[in-house]
PDB file of N, CA and C in Angstrom:
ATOM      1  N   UNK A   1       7.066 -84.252  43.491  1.00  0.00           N
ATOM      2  CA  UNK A   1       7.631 -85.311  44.315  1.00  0.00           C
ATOM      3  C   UNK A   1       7.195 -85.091  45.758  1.00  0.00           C
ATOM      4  N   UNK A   2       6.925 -86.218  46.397  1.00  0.00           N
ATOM      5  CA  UNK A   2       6.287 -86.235  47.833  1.00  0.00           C
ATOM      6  C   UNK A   2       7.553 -86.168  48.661  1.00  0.00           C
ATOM      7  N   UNK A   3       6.919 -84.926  49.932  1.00  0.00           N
ATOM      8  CA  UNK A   3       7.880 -85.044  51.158  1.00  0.00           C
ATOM      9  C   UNK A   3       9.103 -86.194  51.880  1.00  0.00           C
ATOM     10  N   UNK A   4       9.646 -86.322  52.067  1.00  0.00           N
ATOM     11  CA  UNK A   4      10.563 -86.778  52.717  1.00  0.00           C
ATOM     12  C   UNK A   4      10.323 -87.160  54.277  1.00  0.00           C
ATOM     13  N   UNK A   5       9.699 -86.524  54.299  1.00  0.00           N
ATOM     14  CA  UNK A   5       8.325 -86.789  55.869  1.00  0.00           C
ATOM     15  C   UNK A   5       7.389 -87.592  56.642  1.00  0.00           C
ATOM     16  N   UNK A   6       7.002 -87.901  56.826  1.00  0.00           N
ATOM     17  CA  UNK A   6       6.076 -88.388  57.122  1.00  0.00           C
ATOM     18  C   UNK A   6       4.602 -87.494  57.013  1.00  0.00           C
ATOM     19  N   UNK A   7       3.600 -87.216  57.385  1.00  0.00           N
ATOM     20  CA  UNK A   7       2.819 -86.347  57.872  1.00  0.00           C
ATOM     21  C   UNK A   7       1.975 -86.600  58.645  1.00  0.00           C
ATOM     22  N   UNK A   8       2.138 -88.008  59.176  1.00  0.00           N
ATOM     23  CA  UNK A   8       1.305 -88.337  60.659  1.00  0.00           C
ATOM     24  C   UNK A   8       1.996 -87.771  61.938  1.00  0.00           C
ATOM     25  N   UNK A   9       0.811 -86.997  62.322  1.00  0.00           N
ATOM     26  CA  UNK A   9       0.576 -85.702  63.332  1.00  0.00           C
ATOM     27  C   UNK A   9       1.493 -86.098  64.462  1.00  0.00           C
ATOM     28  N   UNK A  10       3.040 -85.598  64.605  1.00  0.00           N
ATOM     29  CA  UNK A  10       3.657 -86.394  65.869  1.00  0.00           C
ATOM     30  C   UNK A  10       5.098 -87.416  65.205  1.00  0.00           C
ATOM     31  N   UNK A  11       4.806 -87.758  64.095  1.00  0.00           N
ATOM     32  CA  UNK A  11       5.550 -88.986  63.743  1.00  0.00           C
ATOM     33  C   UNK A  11       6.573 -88.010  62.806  1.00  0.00           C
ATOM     34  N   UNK A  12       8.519 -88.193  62.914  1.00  0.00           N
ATOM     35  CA  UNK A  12       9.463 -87.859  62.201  1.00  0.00           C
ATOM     36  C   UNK A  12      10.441 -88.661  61.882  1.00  0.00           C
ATOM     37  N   UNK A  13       9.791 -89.704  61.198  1.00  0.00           N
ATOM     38  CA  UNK A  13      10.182 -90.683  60.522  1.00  0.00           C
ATOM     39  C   UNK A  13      10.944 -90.035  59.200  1.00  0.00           C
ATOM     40  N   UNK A  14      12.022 -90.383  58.415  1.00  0.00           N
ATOM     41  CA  UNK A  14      12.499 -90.084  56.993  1.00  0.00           C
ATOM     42  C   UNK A  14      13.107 -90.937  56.597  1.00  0.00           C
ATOM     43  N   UNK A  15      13.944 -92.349  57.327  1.00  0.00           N
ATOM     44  CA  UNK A  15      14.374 -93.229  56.434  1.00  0.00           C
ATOM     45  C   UNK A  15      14.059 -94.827  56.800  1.00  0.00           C
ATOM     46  N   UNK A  16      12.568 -94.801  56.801  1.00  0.00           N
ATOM     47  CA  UNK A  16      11.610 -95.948  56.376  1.00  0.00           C
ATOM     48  C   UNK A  16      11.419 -95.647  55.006  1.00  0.00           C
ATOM     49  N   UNK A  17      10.862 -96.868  54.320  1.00  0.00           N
ATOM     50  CA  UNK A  17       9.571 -97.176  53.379  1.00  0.00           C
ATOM     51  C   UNK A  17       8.510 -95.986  53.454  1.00  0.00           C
ATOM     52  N   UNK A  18       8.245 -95.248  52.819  1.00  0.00           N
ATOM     53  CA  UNK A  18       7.278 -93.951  52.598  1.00  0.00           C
ATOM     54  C   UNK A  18       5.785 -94.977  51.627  1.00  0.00           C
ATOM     55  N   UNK A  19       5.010 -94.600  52.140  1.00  0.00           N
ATOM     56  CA  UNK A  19       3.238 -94.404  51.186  1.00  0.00           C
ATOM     57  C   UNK A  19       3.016 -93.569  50.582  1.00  0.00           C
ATOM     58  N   UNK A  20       2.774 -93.451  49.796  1.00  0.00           N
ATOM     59  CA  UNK A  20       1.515 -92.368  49.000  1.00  0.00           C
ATOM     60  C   UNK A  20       0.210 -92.845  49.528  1.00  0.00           C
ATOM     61  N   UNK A  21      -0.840 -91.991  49.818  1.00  0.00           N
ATOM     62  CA  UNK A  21      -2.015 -91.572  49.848  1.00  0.00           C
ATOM     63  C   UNK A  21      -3.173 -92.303  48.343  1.00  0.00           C
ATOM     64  N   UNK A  22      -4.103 -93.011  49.290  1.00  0.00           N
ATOM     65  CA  UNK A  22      -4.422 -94.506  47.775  1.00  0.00           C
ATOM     66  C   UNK A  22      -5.421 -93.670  46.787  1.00  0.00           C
ATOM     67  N   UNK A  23      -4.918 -92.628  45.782  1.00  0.00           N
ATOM     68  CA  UNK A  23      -5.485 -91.689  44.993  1.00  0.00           C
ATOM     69  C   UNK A  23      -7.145 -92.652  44.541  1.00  0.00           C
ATOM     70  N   UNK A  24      -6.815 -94.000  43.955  1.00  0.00           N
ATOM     71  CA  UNK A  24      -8.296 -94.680  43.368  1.00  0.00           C
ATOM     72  C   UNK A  24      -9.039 -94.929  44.524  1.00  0.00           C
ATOM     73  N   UNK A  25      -8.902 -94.823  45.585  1.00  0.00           N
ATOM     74  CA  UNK A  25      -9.968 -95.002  46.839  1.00  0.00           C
ATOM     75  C   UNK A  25     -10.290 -93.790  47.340  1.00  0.00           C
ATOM     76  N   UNK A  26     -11.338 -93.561  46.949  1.00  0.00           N
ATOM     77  CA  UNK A  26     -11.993 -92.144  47.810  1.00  0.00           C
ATOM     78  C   UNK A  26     -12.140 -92.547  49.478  1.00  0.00           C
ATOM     79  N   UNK A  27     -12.656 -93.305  49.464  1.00  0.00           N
ATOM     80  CA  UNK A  27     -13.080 -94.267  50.879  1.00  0.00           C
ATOM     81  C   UNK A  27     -11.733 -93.976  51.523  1.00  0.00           C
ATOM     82  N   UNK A  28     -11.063 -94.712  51.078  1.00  0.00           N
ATOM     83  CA  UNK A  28      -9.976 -94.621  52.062  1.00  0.00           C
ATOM     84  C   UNK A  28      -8.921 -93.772  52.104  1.00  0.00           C
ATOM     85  N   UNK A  29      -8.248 -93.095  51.069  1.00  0.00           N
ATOM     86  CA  UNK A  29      -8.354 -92.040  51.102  1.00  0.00           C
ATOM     87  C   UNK A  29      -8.482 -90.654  52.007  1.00  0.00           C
ATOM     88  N   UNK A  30      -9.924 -90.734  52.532  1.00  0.00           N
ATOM     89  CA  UNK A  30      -9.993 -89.784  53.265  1.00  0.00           C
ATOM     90  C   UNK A  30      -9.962 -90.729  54.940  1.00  0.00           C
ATOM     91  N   UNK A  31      -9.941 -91.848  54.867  1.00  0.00           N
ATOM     92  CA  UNK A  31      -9.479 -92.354  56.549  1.00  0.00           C
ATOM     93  C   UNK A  31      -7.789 -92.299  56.601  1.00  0.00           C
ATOM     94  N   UNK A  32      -7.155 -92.086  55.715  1.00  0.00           N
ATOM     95  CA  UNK A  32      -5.871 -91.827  55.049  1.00  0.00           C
ATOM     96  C   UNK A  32      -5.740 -90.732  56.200  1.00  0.00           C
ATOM     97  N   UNK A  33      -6.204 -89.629  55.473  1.00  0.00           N
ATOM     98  CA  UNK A  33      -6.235 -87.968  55.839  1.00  0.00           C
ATOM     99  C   UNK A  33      -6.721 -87.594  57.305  1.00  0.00           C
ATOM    100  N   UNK A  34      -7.755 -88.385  57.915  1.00  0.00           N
ATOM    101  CA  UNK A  34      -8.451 -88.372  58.843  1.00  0.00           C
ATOM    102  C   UNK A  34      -7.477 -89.250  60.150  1.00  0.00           C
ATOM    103  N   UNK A  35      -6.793 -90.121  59.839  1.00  0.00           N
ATOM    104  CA  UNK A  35      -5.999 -90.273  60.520  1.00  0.00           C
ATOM    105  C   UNK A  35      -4.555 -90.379  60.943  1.00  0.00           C
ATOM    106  N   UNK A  36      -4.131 -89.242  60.077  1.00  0.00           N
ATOM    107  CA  UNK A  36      -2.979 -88.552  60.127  1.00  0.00           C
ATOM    108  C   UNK A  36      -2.968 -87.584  61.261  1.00  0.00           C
ATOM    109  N   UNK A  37      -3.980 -87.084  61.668  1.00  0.00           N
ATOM    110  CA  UNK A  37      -4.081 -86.108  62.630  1.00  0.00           C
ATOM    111  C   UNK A  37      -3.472 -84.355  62.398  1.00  0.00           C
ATOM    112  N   UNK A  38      -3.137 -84.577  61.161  1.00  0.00           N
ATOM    113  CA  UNK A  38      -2.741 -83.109  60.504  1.00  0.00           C
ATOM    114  C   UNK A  38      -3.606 -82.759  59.984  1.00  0.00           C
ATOM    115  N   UNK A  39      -4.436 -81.639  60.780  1.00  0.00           N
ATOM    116  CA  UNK A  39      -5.493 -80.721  59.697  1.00  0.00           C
ATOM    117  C   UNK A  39      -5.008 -79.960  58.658  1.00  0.00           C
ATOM    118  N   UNK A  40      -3.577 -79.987  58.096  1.00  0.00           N
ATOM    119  CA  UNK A  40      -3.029 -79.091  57.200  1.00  0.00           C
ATOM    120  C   UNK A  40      -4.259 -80.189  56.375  1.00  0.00           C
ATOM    121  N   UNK A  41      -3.889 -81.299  56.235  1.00  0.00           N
ATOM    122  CA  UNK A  41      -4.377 -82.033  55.137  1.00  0.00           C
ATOM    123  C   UNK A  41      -6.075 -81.734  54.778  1.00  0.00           C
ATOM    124  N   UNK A  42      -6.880 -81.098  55.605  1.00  0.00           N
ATOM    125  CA  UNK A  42      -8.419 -81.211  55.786  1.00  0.00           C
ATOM    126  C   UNK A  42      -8.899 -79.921  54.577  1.00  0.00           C
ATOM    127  N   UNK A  43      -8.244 -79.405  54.264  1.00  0.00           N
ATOM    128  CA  UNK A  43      -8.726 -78.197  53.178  1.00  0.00           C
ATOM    129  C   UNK A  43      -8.192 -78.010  51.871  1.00  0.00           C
ATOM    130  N   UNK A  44      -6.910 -79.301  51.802  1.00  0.00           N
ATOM    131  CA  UNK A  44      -6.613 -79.729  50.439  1.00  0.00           C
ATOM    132  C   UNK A  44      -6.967 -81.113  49.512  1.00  0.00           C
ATOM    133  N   UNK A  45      -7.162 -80.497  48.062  1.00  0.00           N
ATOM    134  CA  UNK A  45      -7.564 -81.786  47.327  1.00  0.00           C
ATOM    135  C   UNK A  45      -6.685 -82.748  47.350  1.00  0.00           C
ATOM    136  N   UNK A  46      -7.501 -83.572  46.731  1.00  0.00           N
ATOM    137  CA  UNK A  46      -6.598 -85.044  46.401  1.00  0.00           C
ATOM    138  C   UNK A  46      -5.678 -85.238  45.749  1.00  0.00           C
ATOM    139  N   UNK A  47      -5.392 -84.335  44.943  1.00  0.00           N
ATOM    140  CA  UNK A  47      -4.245 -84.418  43.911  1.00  0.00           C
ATOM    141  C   UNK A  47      -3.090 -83.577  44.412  1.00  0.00           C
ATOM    142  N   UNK A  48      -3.248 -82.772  45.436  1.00  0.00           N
ATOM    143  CA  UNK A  48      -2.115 -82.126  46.360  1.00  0.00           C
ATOM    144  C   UNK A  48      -1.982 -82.928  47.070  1.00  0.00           C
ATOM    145  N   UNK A  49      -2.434 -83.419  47.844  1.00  0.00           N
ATOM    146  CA  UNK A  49      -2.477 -84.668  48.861  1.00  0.00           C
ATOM    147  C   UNK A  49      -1.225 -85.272  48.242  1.00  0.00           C
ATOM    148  N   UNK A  50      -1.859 -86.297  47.617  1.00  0.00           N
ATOM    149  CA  UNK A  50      -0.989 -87.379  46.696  1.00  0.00           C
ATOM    150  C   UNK A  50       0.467 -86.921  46.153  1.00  0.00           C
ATOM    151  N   UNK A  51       0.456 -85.516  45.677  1.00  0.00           N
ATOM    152  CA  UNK A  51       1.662 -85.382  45.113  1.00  0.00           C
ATOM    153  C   UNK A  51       2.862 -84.678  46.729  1.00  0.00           C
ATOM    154  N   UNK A  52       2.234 -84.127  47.031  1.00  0.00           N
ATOM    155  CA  UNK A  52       2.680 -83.878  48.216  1.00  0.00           C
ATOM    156  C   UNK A  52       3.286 -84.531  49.520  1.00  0.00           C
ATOM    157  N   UNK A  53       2.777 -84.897  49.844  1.00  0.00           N
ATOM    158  CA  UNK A  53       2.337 -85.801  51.683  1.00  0.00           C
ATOM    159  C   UNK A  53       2.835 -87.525  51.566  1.00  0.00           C
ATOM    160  N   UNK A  54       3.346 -88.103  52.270  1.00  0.00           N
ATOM    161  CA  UNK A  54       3.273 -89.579  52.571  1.00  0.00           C
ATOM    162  C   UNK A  54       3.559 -89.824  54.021  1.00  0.00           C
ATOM    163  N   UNK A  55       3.065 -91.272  54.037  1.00  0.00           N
ATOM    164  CA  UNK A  55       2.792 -91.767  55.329  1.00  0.00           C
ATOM    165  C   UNK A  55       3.967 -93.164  55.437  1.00  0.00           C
ATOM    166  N   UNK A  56       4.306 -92.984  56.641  1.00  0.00           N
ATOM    167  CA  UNK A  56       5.588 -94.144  56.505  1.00  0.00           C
ATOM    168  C   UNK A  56       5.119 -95.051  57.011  1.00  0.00           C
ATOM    169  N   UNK A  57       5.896 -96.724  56.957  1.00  0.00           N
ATOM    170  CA  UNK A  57       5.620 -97.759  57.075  1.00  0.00           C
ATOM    171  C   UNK A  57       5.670 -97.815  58.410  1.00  0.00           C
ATOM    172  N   UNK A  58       5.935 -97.175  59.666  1.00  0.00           N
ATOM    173  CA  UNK A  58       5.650 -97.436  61.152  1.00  0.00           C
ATOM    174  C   UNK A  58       3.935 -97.085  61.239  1.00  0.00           C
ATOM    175  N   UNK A  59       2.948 -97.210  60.166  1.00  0.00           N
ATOM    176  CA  UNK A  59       1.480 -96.694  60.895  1.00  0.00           C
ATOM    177  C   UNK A  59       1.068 -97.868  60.439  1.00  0.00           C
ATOM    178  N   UNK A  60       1.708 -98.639  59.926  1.00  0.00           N
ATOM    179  CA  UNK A  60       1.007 -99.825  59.385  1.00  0.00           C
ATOM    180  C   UNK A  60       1.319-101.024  59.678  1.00  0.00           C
ATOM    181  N   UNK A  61      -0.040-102.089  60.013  1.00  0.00           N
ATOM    182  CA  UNK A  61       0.668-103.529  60.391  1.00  0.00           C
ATOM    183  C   UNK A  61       1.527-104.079  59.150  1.00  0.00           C
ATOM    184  N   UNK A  62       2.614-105.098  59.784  1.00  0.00           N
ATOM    185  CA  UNK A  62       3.165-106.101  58.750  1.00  0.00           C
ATOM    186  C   UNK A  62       2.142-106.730  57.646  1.00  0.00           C
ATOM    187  N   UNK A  63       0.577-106.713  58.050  1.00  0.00           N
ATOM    188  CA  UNK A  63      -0.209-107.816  57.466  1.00  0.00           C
ATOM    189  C   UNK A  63      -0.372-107.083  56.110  1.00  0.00           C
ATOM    190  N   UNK A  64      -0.140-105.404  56.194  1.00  0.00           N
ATOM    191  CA  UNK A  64      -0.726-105.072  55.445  1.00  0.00           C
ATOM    192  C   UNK A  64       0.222-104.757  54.028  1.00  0.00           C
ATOM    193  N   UNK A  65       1.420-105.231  54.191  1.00  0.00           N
ATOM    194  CA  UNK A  65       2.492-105.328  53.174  1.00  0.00           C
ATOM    195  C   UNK A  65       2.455-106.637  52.302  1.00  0.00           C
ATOM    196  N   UNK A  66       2.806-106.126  50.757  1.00  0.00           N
ATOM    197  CA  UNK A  66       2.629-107.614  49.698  1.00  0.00           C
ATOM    198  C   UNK A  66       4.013-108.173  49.828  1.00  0.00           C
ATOM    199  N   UNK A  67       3.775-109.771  49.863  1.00  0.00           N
ATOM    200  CA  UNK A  67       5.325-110.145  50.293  1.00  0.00           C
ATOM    201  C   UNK A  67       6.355-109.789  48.985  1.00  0.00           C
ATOM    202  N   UNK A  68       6.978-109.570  49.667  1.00  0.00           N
ATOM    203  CA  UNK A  68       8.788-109.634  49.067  1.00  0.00           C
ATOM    204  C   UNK A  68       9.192-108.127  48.537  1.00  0.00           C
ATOM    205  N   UNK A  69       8.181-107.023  48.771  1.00  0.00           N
ATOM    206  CA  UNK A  69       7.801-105.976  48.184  1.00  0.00           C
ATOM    207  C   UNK A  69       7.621-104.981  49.352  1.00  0.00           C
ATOM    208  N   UNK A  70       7.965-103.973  48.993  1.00  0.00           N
ATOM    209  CA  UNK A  70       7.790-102.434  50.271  1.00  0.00           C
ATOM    210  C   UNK A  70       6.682-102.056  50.185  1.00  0.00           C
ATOM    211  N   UNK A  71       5.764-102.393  48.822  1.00  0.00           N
ATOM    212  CA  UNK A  71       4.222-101.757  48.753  1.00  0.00           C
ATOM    213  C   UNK A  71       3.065-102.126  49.736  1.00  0.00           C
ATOM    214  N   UNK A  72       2.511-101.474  49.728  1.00  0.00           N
ATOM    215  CA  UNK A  72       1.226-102.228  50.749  1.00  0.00           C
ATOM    216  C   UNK A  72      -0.030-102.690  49.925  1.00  0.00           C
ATOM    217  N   UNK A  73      -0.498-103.686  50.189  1.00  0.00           N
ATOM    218  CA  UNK A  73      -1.964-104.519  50.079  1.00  0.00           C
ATOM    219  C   UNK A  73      -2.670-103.148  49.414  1.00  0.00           C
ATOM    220  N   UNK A  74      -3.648-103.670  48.335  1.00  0.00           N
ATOM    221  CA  UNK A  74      -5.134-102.909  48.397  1.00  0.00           C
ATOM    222  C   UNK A  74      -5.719-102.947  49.467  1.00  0.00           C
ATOM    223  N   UNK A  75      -6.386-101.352  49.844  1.00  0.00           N
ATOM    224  CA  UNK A  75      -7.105-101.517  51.058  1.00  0.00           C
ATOM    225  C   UNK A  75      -6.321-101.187  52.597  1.00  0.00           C
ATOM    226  N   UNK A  76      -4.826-101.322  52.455  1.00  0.00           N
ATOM    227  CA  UNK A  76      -4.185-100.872  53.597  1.00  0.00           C
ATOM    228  C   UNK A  76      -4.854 -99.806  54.400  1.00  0.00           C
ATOM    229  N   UNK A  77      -4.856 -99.717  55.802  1.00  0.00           N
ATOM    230  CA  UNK A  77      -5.254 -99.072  56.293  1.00  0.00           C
ATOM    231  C   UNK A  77      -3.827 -98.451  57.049  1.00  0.00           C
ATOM    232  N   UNK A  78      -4.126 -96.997  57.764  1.00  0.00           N
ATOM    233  CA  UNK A  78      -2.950 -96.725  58.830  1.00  0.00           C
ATOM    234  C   UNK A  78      -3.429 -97.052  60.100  1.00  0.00           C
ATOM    235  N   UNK A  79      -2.873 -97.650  60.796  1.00  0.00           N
ATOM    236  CA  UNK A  79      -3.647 -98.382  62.161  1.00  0.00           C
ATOM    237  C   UNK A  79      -2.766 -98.182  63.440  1.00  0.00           C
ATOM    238  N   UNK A  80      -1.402 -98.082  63.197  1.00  0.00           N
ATOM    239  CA  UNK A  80      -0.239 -97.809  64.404  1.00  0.00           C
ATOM    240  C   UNK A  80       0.197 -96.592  64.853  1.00  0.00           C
ATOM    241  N   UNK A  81       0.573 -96.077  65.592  1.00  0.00           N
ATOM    242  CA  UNK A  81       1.567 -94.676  65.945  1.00  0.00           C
ATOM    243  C   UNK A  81       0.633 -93.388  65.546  1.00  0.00           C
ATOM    244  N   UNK A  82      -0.920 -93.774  65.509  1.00  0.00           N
ATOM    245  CA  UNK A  82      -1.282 -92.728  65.014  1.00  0.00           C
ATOM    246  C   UNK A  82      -1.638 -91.835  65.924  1.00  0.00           C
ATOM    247  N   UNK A  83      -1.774 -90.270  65.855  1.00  0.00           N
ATOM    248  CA  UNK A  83      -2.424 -89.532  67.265  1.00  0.00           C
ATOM    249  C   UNK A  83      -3.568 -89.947  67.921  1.00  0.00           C
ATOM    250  N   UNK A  84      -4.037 -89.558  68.933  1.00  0.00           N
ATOM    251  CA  UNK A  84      -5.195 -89.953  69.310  1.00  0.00           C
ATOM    252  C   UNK A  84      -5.960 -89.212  68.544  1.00  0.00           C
ATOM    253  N   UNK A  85      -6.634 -90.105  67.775  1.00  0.00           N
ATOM    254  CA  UNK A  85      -7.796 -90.189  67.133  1.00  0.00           C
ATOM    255  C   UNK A  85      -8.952 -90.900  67.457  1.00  0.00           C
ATOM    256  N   UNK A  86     -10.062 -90.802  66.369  1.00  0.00           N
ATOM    257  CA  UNK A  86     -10.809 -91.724  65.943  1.00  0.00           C
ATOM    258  C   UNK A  86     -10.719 -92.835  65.004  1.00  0.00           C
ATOM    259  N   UNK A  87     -10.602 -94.275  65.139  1.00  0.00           N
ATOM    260  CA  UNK A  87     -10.548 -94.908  63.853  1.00  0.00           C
ATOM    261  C   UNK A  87     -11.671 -95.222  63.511  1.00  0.00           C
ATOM    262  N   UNK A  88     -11.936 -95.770  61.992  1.00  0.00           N
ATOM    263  CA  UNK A  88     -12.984 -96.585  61.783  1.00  0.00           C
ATOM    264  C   UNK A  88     -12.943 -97.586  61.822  1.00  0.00           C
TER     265      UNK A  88
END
């Protein structure tokens, strides 16, 4: 069972809407990981990732939620509250 956490680098969020990490997208996936800003995440696989780690609904636009539903769109990206990073 995944954290209770958040794991974007900075963000202590626990009672939003939580993500899982989009296991069938390699692609994204790792812009997932890459812009979390936690290098814990940079030396573990995908299947720790996923079972582990989530990302809460403050990194993400409204656009990217299916209506009437807490899930997000195929393809969601994290785009808000994130550390200074790089995006793509």
């Amino acid at each position: 069972m995944p954290s209770k956490n958040c794991i974007v680098k900075g963000c202590n969020s626990r009672k939003v809407p939580m993500h899982r990490f989009p296991i069938k997208s390699p692609e994204d996936f790792k812009i997932w990981v890459v812009r979390t800003g936690n290098e814990t995440l940079v030396n573990m696989n995908h299947t720790q990732i996923y079972n582990s780690f989530v990302i809460c609904e403050q990194h993400f636009e409204l656009s990217c939620k299916s209506p009437g539903t807490k899930r997000l769109k195929c393809k969601s990206l994290p785009t808000l509250n994130l550390p200074s990073i790089q995006t793509k």
